[in-house]
N, C-alpha and C. Protein backbone atom coordinates (compact mmCIF):
# COMPACT_ATOMS: atom_id res chain seq x y z
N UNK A 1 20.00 -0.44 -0.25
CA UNK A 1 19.06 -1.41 0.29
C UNK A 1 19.58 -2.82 0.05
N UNK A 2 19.42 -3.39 1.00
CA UNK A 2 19.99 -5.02 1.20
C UNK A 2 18.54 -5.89 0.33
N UNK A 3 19.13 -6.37 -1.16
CA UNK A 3 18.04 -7.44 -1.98
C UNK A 3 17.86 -8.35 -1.29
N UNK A 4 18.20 -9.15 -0.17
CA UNK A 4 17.73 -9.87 0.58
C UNK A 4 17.03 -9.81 1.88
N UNK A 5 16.18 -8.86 1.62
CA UNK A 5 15.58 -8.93 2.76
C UNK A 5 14.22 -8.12 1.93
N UNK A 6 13.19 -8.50 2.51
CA UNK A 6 11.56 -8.55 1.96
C UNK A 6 10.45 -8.87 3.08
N UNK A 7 10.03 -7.65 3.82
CA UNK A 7 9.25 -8.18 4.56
C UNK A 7 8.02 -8.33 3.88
N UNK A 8 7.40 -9.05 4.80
CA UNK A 8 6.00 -9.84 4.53
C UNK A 8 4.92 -8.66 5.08
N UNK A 9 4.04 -8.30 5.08
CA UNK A 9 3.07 -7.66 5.79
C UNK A 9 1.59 -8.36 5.81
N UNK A 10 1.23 -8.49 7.44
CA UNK A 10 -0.35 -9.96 7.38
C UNK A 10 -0.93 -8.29 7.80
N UNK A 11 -2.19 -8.79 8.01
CA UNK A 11 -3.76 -7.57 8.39
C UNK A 11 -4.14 -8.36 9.66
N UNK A 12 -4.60 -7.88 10.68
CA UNK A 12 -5.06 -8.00 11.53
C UNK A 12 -6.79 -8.77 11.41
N UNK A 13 -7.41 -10.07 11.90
CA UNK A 13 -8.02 -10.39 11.33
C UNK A 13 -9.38 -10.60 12.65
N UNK A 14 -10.03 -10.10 13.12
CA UNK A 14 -10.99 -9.81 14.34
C UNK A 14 -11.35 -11.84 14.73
N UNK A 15 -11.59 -11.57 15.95
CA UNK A 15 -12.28 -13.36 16.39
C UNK A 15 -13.50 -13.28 15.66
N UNK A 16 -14.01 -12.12 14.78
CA UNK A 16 -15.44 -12.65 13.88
C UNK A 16 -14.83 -12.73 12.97
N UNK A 17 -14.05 -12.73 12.32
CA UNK A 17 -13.54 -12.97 11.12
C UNK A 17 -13.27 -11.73 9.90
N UNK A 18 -13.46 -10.59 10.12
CA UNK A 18 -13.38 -9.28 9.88
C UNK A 18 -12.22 -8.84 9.78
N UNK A 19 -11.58 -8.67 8.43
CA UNK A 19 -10.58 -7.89 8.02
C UNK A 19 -10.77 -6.29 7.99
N UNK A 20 -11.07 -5.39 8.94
CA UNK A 20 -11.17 -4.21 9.03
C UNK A 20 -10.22 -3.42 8.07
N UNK A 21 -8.70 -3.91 8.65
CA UNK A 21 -7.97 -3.09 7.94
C UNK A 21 -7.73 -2.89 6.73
N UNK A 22 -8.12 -4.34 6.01
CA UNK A 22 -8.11 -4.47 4.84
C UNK A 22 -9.19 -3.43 4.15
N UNK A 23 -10.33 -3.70 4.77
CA UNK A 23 -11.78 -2.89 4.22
C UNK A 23 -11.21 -1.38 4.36
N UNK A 24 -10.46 -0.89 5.22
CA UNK A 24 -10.24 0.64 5.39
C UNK A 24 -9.33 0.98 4.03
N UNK A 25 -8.27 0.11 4.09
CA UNK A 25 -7.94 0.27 3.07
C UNK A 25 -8.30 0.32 1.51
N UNK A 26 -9.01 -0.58 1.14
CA UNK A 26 -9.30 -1.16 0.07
C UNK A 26 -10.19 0.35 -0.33
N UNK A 27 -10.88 1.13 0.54
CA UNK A 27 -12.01 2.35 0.61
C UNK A 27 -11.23 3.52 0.51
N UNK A 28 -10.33 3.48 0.44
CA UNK A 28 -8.96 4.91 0.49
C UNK A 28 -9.18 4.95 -0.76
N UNK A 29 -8.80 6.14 -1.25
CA UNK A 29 -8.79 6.34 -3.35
C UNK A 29 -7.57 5.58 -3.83
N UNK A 30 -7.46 5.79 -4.66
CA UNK A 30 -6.15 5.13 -5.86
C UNK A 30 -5.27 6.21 -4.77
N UNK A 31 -4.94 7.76 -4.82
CA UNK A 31 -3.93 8.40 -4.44
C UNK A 31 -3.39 7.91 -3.33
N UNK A 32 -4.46 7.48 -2.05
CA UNK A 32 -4.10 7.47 -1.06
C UNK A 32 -3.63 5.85 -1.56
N UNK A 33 -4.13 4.67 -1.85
CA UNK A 33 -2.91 3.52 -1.81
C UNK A 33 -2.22 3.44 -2.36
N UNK A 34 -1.35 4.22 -3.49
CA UNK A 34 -0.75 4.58 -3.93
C UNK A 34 0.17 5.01 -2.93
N UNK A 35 0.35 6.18 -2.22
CA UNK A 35 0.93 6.66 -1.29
C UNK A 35 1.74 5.78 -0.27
N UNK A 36 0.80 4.94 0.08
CA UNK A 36 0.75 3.84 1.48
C UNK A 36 1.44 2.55 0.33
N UNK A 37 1.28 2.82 -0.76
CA UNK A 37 2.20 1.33 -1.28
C UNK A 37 3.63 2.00 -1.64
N UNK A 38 3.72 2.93 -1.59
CA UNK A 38 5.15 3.53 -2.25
C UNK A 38 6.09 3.91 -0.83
N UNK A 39 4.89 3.93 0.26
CA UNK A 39 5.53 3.79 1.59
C UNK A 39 6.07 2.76 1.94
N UNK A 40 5.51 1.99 1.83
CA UNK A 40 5.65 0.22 2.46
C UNK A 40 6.70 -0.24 1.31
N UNK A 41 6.52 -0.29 0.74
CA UNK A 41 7.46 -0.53 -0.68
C UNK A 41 8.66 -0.09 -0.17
N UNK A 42 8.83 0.93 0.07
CA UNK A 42 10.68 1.50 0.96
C UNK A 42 10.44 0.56 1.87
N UNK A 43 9.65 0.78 2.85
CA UNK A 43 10.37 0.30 4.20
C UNK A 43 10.38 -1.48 4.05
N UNK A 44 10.03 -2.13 2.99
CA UNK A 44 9.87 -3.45 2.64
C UNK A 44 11.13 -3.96 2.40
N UNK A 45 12.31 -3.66 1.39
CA UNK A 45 13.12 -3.85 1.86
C UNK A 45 14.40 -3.40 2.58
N UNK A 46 14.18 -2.62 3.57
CA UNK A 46 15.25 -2.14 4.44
C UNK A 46 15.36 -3.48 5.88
N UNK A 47 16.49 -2.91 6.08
CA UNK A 47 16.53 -3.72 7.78
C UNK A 47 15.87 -3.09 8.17
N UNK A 48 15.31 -3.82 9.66
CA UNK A 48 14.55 -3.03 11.05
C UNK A 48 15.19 -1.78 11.41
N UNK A 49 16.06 -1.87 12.06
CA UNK A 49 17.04 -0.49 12.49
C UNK A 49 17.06 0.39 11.25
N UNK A 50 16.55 0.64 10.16
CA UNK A 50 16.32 1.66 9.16
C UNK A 50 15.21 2.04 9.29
N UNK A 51 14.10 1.35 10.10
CA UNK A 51 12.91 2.21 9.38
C UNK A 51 12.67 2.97 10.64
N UNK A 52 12.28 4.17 10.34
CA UNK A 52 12.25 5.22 10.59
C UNK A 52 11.48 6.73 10.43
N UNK A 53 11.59 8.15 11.30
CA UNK A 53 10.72 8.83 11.33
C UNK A 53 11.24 9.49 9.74
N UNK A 54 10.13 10.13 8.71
CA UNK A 54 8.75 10.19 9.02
C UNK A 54 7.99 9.08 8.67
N UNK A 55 8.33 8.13 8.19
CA UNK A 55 7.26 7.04 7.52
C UNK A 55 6.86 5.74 8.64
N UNK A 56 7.86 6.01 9.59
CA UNK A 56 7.94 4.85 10.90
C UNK A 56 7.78 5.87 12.14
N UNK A 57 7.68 4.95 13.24
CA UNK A 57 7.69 5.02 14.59
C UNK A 57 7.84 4.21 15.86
N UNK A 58 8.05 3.86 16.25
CA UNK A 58 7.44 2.80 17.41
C UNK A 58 7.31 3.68 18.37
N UNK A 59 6.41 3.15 18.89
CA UNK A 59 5.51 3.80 19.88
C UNK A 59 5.61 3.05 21.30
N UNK A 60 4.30 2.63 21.75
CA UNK A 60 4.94 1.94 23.15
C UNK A 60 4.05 0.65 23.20
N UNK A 61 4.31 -0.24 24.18
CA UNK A 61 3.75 -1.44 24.24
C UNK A 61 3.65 -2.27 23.49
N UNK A 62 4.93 -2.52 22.69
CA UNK A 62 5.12 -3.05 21.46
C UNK A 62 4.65 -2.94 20.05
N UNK A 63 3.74 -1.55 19.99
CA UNK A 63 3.45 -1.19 18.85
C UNK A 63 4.10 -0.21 18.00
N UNK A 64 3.98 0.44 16.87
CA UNK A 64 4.27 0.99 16.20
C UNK A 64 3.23 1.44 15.07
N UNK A 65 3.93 2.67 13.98
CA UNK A 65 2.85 3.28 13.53
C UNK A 65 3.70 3.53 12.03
N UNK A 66 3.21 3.54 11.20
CA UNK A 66 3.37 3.54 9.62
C UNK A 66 2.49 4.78 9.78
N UNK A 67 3.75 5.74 8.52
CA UNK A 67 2.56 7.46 8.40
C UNK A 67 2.81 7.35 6.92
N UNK A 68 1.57 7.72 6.14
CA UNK A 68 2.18 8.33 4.97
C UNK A 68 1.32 9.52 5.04
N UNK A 69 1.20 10.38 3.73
CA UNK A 69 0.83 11.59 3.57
C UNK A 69 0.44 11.84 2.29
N UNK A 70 -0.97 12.24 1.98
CA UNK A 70 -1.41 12.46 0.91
C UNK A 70 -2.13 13.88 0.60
N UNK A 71 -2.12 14.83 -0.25
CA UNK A 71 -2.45 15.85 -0.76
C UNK A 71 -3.49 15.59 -1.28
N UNK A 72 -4.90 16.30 -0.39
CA UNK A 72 -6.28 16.07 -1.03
C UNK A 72 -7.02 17.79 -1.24
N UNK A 73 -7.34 18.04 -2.67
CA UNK A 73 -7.95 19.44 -2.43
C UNK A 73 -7.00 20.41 -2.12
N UNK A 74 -5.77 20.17 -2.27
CA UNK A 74 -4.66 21.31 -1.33
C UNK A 74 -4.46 20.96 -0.34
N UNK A 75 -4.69 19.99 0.48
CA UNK A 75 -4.81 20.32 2.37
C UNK A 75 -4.01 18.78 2.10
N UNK A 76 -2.85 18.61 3.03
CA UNK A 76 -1.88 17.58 2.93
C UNK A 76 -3.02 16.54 4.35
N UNK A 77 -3.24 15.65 4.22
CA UNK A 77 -3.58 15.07 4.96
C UNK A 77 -2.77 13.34 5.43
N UNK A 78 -2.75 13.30 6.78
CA UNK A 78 -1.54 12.46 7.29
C UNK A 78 -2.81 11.01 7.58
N UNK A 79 -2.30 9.71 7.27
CA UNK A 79 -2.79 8.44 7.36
C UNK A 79 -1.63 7.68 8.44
N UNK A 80 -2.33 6.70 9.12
CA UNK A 80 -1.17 5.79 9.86
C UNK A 80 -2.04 4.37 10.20
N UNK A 81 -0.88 3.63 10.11
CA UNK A 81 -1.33 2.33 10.34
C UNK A 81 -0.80 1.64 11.76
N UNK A 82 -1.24 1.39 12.63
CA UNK A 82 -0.61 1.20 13.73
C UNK A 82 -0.45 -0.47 13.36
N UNK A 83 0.63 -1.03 14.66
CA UNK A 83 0.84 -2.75 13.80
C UNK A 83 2.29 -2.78 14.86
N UNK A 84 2.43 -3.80 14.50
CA UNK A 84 3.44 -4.79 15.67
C UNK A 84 4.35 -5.69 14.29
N UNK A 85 5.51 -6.07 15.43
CA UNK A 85 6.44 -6.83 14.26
C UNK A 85 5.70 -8.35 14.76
N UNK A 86 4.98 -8.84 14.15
CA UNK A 86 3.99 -9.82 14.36
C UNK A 86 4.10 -11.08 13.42
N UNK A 87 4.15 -11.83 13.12
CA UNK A 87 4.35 -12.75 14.22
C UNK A 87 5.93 -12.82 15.00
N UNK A 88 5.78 -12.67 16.18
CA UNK A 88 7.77 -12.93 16.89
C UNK A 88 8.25 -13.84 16.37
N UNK A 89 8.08 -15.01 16.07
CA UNK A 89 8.88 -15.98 15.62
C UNK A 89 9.08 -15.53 13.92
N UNK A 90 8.63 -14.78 13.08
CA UNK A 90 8.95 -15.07 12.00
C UNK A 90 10.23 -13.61 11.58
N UNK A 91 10.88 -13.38 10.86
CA UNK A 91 12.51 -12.15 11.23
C UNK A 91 11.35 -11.35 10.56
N UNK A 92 11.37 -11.39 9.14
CA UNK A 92 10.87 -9.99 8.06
C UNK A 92 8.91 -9.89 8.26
N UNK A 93 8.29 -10.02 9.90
CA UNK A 93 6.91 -9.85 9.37
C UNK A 93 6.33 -8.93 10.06
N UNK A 94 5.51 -7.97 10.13
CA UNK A 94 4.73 -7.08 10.05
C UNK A 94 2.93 -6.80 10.12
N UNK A 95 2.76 -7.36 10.89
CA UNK A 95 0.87 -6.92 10.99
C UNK A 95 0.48 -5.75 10.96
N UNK A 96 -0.64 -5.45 10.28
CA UNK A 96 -1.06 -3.97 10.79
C UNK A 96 -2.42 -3.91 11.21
N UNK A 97 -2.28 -3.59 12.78
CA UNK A 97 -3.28 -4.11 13.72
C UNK A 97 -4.55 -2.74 13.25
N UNK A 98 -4.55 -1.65 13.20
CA UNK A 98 -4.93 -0.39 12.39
C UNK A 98 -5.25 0.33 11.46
N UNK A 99 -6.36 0.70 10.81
CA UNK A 99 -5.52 1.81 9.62
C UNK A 99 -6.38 2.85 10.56
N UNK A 100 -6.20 4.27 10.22
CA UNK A 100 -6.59 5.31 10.64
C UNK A 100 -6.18 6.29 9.49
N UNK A 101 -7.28 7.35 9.36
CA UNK A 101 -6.91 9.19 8.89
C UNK A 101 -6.34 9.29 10.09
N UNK A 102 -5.36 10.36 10.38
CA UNK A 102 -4.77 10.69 11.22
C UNK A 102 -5.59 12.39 11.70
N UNK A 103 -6.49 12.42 13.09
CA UNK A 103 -6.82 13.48 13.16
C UNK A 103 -6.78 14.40 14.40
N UNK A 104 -5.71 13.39 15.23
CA UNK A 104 -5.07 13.76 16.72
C UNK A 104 -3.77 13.68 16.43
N UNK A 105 -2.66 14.47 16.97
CA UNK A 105 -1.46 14.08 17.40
C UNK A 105 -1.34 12.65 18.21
N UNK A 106 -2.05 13.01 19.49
CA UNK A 106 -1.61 11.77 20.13
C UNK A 106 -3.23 10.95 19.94
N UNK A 107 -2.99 10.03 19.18
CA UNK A 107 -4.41 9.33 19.11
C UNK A 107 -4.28 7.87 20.29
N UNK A 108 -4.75 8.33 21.53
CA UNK A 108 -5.02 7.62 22.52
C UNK A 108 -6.04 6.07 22.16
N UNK A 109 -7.12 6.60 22.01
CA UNK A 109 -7.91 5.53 21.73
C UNK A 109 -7.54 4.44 20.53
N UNK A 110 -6.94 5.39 19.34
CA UNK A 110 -6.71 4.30 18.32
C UNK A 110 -5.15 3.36 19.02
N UNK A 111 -4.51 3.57 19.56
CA UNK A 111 -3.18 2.98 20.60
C UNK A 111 -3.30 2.30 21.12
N UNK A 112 -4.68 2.28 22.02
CA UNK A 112 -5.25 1.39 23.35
C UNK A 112 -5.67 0.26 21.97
N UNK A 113 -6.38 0.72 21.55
CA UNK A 113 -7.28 -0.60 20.36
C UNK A 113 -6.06 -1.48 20.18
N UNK A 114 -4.98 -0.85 19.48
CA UNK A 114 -3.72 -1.73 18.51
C UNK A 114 -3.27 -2.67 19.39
N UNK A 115 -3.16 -2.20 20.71
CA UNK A 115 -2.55 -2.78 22.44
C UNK A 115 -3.21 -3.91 22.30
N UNK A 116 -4.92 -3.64 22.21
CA UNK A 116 -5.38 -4.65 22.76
C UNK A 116 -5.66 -6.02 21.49
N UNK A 117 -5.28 -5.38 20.26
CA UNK A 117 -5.53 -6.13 19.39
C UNK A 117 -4.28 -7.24 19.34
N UNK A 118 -2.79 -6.44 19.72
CA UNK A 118 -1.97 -7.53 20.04
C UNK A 118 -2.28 -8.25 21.08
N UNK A 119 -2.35 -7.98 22.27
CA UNK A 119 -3.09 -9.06 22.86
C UNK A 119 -3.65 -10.20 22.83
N UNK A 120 -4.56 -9.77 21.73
CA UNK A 120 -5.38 -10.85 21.31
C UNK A 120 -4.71 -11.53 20.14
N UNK A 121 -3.96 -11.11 19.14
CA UNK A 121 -3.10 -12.16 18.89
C UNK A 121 -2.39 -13.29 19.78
N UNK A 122 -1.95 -12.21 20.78
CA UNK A 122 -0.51 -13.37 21.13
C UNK A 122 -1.04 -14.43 22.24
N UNK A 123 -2.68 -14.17 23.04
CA UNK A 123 -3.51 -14.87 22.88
C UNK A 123 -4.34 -15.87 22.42
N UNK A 124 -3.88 -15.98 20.83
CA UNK A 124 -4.81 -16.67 19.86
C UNK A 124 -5.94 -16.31 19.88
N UNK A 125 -6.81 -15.18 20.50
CA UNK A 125 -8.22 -15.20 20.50
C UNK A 125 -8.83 -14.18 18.79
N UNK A 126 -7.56 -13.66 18.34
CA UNK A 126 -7.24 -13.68 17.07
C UNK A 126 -6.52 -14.11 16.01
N UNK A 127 -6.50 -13.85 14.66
CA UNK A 127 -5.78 -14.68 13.96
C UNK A 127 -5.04 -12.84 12.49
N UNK A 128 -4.09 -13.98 11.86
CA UNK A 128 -3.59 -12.70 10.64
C UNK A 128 -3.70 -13.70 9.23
N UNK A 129 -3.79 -12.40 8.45
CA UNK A 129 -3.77 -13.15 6.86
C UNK A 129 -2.69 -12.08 6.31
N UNK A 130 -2.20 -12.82 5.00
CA UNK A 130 -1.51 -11.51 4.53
C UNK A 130 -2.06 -11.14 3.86
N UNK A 131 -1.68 -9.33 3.82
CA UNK A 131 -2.01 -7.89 3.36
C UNK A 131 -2.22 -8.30 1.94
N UNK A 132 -3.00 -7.87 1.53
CA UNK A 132 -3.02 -7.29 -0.15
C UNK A 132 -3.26 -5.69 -0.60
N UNK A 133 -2.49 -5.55 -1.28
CA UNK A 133 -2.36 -4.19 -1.60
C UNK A 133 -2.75 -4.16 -3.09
């Protein structure tokens, strides 16, 4: 891993002022942010062209999807954060327009949302803060 490089990760922040993702998160147990910080934590400092399946994706319309995976009760259950390399002008940053349990393969509706949530960034009719984990 290249020590110089550290991305940033902001949260997606609604035109009411509503940090959703943050709240989804913050409501996950210790295991599950645990999981999702030991995820992000790798892909934090790698280059772009490293991150990758299973913990990455990009998807389409300029989004992409963060997976991790947590063991609840026995039954492995899959989380994803959908999110954009957000803001364009800045190299190492990262929004995450999403969080989701993962309980479709192809989760249509949560995709269309992330779509439209960039939008509304690159719009201004939203705004980002950074993530706390």
């Amino acid at each position: 891993m290249d020590g110089s490089i550290k991305w940033v990760f902001y949260g997606y922040m609604t035109p009411n002022r509503r940090s959703d993702v943050q709240e989804w998160f913050d409501a996950l147990s210790e295991d599950e942010k645990d999981e999702a910080r030991d995820v992000l934590a790798y892909l934090q400092h790698l280059p772009r062209h490293l991150w990758c399946s299973p913990a990455f994706e990009i998807l389409d319309h300029d989004i992409s999807e963060v997976r991790f995976k947590v063991n609840v009760l026995h039954v492995q259950r899959v989380y994803r954060i959908y999110g954009a390399f957000w803001p364009e002008r800045k190299r190492y940053s990262f929004t995450f327009l999403i969080g989701k349990n993962k309980k479709v393969d192809n989760d249509r509706k949560g995709k269309k949302e992330a779509i439209d949530r960039l939008r509304r960034l690159r719009s201004r009719e939203a705004t980002i803060y950074e993530f706390k984990f």
